[in-house]
C-alpha atoms as a PDB file:
ATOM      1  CA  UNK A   1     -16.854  -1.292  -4.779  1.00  0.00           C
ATOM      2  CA  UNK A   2     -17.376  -4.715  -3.733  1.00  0.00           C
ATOM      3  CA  UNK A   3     -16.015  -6.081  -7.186  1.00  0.00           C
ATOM      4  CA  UNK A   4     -13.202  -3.906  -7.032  1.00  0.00           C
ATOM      5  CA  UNK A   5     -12.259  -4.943  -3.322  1.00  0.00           C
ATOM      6  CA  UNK A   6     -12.360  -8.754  -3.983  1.00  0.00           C
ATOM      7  CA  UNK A   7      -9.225  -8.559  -6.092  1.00  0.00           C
ATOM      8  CA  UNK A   8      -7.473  -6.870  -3.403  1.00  0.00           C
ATOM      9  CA  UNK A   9      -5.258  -9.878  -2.427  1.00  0.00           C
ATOM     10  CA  UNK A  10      -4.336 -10.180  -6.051  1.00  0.00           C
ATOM     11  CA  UNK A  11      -3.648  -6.431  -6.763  1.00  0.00           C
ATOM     12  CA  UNK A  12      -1.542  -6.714  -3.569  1.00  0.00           C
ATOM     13  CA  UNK A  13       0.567  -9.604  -5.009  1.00  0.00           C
ATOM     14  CA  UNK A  14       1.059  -8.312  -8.540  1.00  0.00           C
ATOM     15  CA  UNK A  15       2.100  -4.730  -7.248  1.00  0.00           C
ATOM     16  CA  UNK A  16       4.322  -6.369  -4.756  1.00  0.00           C
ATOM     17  CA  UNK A  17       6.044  -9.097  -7.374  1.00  0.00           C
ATOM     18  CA  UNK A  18       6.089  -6.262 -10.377  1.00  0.00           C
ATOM     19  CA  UNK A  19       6.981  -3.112  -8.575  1.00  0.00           C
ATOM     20  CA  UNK A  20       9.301  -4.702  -5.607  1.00  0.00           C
ATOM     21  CA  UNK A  21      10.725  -0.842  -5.155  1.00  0.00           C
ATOM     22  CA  UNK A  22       7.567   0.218  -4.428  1.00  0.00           C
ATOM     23  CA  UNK A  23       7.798   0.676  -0.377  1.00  0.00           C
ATOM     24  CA  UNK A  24       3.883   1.486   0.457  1.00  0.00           C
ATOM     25  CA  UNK A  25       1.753  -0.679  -1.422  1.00  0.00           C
ATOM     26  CA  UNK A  26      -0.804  -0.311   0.867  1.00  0.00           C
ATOM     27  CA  UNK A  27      -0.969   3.600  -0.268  1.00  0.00           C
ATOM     28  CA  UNK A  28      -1.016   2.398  -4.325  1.00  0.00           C
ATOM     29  CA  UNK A  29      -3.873  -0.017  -2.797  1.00  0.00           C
ATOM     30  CA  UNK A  30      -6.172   3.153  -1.066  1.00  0.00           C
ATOM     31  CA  UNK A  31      -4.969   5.582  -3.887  1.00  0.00           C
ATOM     32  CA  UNK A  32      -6.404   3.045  -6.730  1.00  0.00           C
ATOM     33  CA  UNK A  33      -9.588   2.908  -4.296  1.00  0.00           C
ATOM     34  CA  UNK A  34     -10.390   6.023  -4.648  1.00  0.00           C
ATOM     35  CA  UNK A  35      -9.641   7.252  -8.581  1.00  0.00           C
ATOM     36  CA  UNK A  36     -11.761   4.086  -9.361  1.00  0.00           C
ATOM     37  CA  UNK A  37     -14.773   5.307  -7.439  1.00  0.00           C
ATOM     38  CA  UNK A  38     -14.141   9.175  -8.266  1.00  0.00           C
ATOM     39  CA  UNK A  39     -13.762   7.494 -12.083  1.00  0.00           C
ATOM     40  CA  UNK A  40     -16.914   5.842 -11.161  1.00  0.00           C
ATOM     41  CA  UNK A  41     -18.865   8.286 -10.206  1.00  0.00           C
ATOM     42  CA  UNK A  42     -18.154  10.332 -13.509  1.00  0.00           C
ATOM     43  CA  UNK A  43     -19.410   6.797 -15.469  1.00  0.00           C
ATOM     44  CA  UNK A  44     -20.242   3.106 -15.333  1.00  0.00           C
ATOM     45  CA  UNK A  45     -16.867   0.720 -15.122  1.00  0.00           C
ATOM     46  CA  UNK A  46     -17.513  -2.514 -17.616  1.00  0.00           C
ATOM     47  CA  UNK A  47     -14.521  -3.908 -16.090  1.00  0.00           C
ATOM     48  CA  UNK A  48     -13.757  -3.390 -12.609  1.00  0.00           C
ATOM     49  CA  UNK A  49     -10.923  -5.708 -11.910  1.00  0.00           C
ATOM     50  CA  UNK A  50      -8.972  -4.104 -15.267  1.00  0.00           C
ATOM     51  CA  UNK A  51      -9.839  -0.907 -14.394  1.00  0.00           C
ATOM     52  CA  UNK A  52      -8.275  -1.128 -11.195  1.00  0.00           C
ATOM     53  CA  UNK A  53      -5.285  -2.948 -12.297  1.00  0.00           C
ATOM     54  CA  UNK A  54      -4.863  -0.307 -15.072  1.00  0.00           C
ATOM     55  CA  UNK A  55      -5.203   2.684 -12.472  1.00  0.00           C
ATOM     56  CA  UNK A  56      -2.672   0.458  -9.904  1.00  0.00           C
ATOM     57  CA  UNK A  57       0.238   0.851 -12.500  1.00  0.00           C
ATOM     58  CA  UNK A  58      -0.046   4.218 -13.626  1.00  0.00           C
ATOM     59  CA  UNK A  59       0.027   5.033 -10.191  1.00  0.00           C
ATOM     60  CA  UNK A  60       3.195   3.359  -9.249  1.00  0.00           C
ATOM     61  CA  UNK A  61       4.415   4.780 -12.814  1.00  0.00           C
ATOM     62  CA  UNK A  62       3.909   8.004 -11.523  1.00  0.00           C
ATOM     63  CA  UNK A  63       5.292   7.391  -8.342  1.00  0.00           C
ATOM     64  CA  UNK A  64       8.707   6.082  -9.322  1.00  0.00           C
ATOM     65  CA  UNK A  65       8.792   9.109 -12.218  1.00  0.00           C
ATOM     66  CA  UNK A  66       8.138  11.242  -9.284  1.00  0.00           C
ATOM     67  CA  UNK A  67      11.092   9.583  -7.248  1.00  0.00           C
ATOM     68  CA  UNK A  68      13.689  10.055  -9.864  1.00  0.00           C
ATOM     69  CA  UNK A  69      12.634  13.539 -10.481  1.00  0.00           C
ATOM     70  CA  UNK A  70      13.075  14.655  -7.090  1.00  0.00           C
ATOM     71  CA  UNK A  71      15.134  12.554  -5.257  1.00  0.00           C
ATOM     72  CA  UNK A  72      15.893  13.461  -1.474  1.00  0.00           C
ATOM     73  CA  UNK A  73      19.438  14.949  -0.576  1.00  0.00           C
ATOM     74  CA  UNK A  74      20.563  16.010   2.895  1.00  0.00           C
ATOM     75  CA  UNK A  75      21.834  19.155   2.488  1.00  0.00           C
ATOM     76  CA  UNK A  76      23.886  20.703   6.018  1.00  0.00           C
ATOM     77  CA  UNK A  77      24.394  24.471   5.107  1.00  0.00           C
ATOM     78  CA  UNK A  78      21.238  26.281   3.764  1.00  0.00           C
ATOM     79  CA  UNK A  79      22.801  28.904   2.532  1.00  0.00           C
ATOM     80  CA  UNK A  80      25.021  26.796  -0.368  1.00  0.00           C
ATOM     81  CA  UNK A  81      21.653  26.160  -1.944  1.00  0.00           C
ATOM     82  CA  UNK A  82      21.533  27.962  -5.000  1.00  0.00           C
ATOM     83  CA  UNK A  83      17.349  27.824  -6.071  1.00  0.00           C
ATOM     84  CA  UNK A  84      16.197  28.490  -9.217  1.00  0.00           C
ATOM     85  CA  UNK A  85      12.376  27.598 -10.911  1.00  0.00           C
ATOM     86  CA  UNK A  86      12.990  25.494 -13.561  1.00  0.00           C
ATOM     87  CA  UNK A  87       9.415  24.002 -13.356  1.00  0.00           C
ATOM     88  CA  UNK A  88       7.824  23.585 -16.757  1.00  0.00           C
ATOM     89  CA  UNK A  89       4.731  25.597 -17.988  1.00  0.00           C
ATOM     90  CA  UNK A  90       1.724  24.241 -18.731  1.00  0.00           C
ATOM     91  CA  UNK A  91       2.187  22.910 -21.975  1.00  0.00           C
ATOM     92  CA  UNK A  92       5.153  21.459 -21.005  1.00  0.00           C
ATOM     93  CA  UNK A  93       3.235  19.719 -18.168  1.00  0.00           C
ATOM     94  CA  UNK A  94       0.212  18.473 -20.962  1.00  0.00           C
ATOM     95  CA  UNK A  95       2.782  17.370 -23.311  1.00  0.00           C
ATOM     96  CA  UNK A  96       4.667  15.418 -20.445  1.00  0.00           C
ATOM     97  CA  UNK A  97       1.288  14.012 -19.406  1.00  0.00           C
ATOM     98  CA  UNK A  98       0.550  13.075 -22.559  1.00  0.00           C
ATOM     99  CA  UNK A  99       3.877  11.417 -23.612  1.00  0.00           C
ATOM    100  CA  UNK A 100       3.348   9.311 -19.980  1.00  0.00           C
ATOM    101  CA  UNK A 101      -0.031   8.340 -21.137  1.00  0.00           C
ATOM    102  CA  UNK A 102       1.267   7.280 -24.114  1.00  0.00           C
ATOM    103  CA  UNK A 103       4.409   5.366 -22.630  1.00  0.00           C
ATOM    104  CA  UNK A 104       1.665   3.562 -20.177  1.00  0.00           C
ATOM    105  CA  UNK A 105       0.458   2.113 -23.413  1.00  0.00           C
ATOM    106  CA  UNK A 106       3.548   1.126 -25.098  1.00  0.00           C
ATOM    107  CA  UNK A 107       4.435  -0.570 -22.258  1.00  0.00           C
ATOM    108  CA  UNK A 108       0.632  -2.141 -21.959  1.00  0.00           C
ATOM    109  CA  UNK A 109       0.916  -3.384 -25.286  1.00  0.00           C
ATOM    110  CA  UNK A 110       4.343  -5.800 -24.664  1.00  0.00           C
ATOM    111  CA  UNK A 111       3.908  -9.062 -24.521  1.00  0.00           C
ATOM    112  CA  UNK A 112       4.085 -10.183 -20.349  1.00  0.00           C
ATOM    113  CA  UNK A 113       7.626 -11.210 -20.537  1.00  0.00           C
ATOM    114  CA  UNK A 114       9.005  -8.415 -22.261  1.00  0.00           C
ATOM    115  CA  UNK A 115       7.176  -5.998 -20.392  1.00  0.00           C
ATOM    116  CA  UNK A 116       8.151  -7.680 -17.313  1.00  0.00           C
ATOM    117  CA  UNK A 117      11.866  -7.521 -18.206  1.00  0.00           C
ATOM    118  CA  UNK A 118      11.294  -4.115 -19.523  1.00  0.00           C
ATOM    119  CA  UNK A 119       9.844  -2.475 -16.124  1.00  0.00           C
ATOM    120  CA  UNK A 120      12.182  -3.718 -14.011  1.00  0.00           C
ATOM    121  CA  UNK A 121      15.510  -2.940 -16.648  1.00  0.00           C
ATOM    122  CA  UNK A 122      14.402   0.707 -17.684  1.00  0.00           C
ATOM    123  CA  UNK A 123      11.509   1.500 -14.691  1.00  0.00           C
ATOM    124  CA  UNK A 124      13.576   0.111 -11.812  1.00  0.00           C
ATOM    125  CA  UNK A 125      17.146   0.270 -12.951  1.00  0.00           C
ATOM    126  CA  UNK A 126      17.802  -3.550 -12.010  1.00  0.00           C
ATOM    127  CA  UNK A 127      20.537  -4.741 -13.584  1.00  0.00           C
ATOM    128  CA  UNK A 128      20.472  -7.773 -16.434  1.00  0.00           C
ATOM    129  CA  UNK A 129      22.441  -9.749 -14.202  1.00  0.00           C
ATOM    130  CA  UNK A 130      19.989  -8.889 -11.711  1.00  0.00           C
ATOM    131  CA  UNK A 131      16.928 -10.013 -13.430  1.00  0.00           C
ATOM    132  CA  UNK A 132      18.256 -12.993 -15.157  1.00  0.00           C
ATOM    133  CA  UNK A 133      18.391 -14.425 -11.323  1.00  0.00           C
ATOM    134  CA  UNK A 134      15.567 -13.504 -10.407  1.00  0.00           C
ATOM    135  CA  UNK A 135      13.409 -14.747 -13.408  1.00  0.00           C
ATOM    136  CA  UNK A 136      15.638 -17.714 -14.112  1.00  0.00           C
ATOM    137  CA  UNK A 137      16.551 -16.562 -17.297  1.00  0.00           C
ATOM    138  CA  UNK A 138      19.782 -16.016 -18.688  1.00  0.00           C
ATOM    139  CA  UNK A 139      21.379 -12.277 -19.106  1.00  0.00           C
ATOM    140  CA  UNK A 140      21.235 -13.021 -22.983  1.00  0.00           C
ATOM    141  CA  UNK A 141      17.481 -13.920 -22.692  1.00  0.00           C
ATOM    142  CA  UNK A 142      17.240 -10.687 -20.972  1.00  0.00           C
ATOM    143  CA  UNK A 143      19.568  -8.846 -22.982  1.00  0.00           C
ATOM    144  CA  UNK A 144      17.336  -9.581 -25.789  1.00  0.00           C
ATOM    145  CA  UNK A 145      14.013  -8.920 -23.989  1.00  0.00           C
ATOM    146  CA  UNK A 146      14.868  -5.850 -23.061  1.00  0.00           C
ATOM    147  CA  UNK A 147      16.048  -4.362 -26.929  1.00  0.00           C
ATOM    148  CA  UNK A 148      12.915  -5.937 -27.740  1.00  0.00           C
ATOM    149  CA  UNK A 149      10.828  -3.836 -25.544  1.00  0.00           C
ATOM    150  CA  UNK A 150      12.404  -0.680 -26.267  1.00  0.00           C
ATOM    151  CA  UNK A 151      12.117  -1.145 -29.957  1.00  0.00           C
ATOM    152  CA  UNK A 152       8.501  -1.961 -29.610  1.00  0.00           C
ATOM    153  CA  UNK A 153       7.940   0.678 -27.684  1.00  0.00           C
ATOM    154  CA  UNK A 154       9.455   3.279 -29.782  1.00  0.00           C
ATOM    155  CA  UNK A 155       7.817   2.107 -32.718  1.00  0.00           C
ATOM    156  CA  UNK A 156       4.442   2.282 -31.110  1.00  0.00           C
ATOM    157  CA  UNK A 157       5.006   5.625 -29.914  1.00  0.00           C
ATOM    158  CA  UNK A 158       6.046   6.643 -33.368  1.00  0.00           C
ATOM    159  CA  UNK A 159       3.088   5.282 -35.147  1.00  0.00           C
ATOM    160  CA  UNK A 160       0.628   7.060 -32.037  1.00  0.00           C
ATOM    161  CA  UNK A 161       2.531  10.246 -32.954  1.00  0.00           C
ATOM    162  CA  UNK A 162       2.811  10.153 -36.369  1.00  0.00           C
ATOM    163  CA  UNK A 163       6.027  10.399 -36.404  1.00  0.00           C
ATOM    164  CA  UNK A 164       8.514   8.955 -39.091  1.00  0.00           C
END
């Protein structure tokens, strides 16, 4: 634990400059704390910064899928609600787990710039004009970036799923 705590400063900043719509990275920070050591527990960690970095993202991943699943609305009259279980069955759920998995890894795979551009066009919804500012770049850098990482990604999850 004391290798994985020294990088907490660093974790900290790369959460907080990668995932800016994240609003509690202190809860990524605890939440990555304890899968590592659970993960730990179940076997030896070669690399304990990476593995920690690795379990940071899919957490906020799965966190900001979460958040545009079920997103919060007021509602003033109870009784308008009309409620119906449309949750998925199990193999729905396994498949979805696995297809996130999968995505993780696509997205792993991009070269830093791409992927950067990537998470925040299609994870965060920022706009190109948006990241072009912030990154210094221009919206046809980003433009481009962003097509890139799609592609790549599709075509990696393609070849994973044997797919045509």
């Amino acid at each position: 634990m004391r290798e994985v705590h020294s990088h907490e400063s660093s974790l900290r900043s790369y959460l907080q400059g990668t995932f800016p719509a994240i609003r509690d990275v202190d809860d990524v920070l605890q939440e990555s704390y304890l899968r590592v050591w659970k993960a730990w527990l179940a076997r030896p960690i070669t690399s304990g910064k990476a593995f920690l970095f690795r379990v940071a993202r899919n957490i906020v991943f799965n966190t900001i899928r979460r958040e545009r699943r079920s997103p919060i609305m007021a509602v003033t009259d109870l009784a308008e609600l009309f409620v119906l279980d449309s949750r998925p069955d199990a193999a729905e759920n396994a498949t979805s787990a696995q297809e996130l998995e999968l995505l993780v890894e696509a997205v792993d795979s991009l070269p830093a710039r791409c992927r950067e551009i990537f998470i925040l066009r299609r994870l965060q919804g920022v706009s190109q004009k948006g990241i072009a500012l912030r990154l210094g770049l221009s919206e046809q850098t980003v433009q481009v970036q962003a097509g890139r990482g799609l592609r790549r990604c599709a075509e990696f999850m393609r070849r994973r799923m044997n797919l045509p």
